[in-house]
Protein backbone atom coordinates (compact mmCIF):
# COMPACT_ATOMS: atom_id res chain seq x y z
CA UNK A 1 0.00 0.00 0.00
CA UNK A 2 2.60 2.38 0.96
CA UNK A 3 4.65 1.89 -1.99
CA UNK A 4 1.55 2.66 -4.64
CA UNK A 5 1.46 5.82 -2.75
CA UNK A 6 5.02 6.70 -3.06
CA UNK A 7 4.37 5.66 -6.75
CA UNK A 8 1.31 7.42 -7.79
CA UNK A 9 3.30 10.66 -5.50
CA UNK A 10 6.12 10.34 -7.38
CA UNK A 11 4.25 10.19 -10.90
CA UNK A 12 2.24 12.95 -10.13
CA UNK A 13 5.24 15.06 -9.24
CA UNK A 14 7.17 13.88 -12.78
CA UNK A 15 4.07 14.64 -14.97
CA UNK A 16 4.05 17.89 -13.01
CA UNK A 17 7.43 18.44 -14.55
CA UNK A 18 7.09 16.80 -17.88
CA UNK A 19 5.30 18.48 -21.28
CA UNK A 20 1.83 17.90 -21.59
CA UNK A 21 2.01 15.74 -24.43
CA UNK A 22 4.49 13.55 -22.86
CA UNK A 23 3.85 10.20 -20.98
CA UNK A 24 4.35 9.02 -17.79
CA UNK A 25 5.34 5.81 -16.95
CA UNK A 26 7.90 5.27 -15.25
CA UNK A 27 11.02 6.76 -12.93
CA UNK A 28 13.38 6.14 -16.36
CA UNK A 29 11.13 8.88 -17.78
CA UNK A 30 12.90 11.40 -15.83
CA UNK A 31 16.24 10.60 -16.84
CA UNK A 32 15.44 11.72 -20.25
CA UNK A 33 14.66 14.94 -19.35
CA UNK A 34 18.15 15.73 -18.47
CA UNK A 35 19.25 14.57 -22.33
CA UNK A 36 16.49 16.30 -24.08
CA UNK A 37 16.06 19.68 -22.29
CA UNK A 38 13.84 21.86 -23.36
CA UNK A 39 12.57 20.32 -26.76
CA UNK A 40 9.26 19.01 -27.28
CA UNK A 41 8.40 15.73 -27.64
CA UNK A 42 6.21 14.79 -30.45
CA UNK A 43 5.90 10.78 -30.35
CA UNK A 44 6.42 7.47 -29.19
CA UNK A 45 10.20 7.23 -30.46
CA UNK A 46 12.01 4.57 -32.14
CA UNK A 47 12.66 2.03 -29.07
CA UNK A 48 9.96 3.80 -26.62
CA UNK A 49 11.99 6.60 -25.39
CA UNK A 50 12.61 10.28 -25.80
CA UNK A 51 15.31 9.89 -28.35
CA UNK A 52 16.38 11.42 -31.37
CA UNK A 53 17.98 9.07 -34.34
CA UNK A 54 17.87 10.03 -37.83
CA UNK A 55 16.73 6.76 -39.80
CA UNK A 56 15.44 6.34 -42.63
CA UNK A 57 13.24 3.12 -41.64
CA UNK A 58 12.30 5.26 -38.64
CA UNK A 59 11.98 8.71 -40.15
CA UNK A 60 9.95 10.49 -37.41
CA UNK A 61 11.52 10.76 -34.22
CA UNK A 62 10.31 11.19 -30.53
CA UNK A 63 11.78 14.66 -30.06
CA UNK A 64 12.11 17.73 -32.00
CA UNK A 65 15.55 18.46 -33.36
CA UNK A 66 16.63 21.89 -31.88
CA UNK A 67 15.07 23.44 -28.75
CA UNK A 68 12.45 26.28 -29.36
CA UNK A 69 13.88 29.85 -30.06
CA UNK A 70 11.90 32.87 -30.47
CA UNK A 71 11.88 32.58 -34.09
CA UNK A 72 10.95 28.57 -34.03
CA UNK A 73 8.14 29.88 -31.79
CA UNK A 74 6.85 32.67 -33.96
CA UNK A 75 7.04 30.31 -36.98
CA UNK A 76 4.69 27.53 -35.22
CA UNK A 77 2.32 30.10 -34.42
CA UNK A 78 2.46 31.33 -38.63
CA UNK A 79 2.11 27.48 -39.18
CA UNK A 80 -1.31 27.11 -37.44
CA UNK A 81 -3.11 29.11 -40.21
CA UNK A 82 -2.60 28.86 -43.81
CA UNK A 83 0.73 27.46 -45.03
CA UNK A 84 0.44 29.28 -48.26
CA UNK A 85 1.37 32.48 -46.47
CA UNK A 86 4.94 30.58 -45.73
CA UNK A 87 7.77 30.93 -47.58
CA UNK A 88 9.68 28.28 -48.33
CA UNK A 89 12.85 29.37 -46.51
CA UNK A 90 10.14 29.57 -43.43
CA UNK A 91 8.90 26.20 -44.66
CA UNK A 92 12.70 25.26 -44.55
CA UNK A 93 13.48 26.93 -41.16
CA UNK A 94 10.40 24.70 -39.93
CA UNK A 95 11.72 21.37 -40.80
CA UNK A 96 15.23 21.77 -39.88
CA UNK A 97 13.49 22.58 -36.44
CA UNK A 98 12.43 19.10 -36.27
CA UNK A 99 14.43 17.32 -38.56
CA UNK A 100 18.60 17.43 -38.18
CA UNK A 101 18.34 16.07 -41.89
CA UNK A 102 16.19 15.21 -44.65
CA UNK A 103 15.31 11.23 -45.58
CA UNK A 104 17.78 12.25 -49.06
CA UNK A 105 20.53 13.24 -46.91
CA UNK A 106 19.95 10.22 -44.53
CA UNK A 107 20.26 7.38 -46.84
CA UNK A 108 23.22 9.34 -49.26
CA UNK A 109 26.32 7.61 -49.15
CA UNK A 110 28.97 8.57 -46.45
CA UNK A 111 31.66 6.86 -48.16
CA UNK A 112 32.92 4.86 -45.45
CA UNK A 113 33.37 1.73 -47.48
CA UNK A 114 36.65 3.20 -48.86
CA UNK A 115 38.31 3.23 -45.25
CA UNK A 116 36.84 -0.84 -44.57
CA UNK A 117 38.34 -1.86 -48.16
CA UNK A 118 41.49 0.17 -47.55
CA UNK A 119 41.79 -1.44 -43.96
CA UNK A 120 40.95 -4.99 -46.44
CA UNK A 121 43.16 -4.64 -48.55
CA UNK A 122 46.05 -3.58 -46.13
CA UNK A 123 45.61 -6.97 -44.45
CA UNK A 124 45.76 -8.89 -47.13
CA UNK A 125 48.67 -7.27 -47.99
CA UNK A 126 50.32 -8.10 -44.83
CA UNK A 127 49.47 -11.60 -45.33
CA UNK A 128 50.84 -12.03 -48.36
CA UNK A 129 54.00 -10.72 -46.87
CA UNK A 130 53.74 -12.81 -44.08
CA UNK A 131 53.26 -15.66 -46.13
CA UNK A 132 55.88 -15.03 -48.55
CA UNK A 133 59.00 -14.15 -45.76
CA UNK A 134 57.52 -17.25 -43.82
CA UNK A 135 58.80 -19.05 -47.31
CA UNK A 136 61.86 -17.10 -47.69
CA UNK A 137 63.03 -17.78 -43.99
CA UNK A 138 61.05 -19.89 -41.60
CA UNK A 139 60.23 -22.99 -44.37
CA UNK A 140 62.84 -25.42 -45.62
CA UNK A 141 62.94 -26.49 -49.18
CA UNK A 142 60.37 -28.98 -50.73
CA UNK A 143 61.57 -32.28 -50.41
CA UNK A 144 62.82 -34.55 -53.49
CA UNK A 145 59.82 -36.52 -53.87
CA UNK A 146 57.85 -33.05 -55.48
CA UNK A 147 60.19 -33.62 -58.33
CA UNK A 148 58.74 -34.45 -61.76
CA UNK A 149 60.27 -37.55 -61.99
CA UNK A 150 59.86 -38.88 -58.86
CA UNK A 151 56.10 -37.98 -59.27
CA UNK A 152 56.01 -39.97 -62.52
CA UNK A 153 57.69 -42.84 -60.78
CA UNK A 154 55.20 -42.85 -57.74
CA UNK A 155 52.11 -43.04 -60.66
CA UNK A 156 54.04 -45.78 -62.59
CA UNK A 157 54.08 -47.70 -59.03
CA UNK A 158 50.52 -46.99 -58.12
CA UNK A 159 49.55 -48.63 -61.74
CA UNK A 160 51.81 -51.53 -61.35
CA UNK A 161 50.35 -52.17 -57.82
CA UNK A 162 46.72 -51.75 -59.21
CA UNK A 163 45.85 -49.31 -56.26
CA UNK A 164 42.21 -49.16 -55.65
CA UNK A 165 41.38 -50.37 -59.32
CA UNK A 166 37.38 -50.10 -58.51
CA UNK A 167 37.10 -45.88 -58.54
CA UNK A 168 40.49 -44.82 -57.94
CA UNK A 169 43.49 -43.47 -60.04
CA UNK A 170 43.78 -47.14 -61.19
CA UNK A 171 40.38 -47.85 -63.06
CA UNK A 172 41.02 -45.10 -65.21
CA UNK A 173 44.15 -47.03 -66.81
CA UNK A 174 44.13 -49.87 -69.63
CA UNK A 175 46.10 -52.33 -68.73
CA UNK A 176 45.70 -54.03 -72.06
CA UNK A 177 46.91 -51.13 -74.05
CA UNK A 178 49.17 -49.50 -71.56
CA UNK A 179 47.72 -46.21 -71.88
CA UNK A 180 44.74 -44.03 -70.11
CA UNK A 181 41.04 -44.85 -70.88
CA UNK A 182 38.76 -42.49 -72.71
């Protein structure tokens, strides 16, 4: 009992100090008062929270942009009758008010794939030099047996010993004719 009072006191005192278009529910809901300040909030937000994000798959955020000014206030007041008596710089001055930037500016290219290929590509460089010192220095010479010849002796052996004649090497070879099958 005495903790829905100290609830319902303590909710009465934040909506007290909130806008009047902004919910209560919560304590959390006075932390983002301190991030915000004195803009309005406008919506529900992208994850439930007095936030602003430009996105373009979320394009209207929970808070306005900038604070209110004098000007911002005079051109809300001009907005409530006919928008054909705006300008369009006043139009402009409106929606950069609420909007840091517009949904063409939002999805346009920042050109950070450059530095993730550069960083790519200077790895891959590095392990090719890595690789090719570690053959240089750390690796001893291929052994005899990766000659030609000793290759073409290891195949003449593996025919004469009919290794795995059934679907290996072996069953390809015509041991009538000496030579490979067709």
């Amino acid at each position: 009992m005495a903790l829905r009072l100290i609830n319902s006191a303590l909710r009465r005192q934040l909506a007290a100090q909130l806008p009047h278009n902004a919910q209560v529910g919560s304590v959390a809901s006075v932390h983002t008062l301190d991030k915000i300040g004195k803009r309005e909030v406008v919506g529900f937000g992208w994850n439930g929270t007095a936030c602003y994000a430009d996105r373009a798959d979320y394009p209207m955020p929970a808070v306005r942009f900038r604070e209110p000014n004098n000007e911002i206030t005079a051109l809300r007041t001009k907005e409530q009758g006919d928008w054909k008596k705006l300008s369009p710089q006043e139009i402009k001055a409106l929606y950069r008010a609420s909007f840091c930037q517009t949904i063409a500016e939002v999805q346009a290219g920042t050109g950070e794939w450059k530095m993730h290929l550069g960083i790519g590509l200077i790895f891959t460089a590095a392990a090719i030099w890595i690789a090719v010192l570690m053959n240089l220095f750390v690796y001893d010479e291929l052994p005899v047996t990766f000659d030609e010849e000793h290759q073409k002796a290891q195949l003449k052996r593996m025919i004469d010993l009919e290794i795995n004649p059934v679907t290996g090497l072996t069953s390809k070879w015509d041991y009538e004719n000496n030579k490979w099958k067709n």
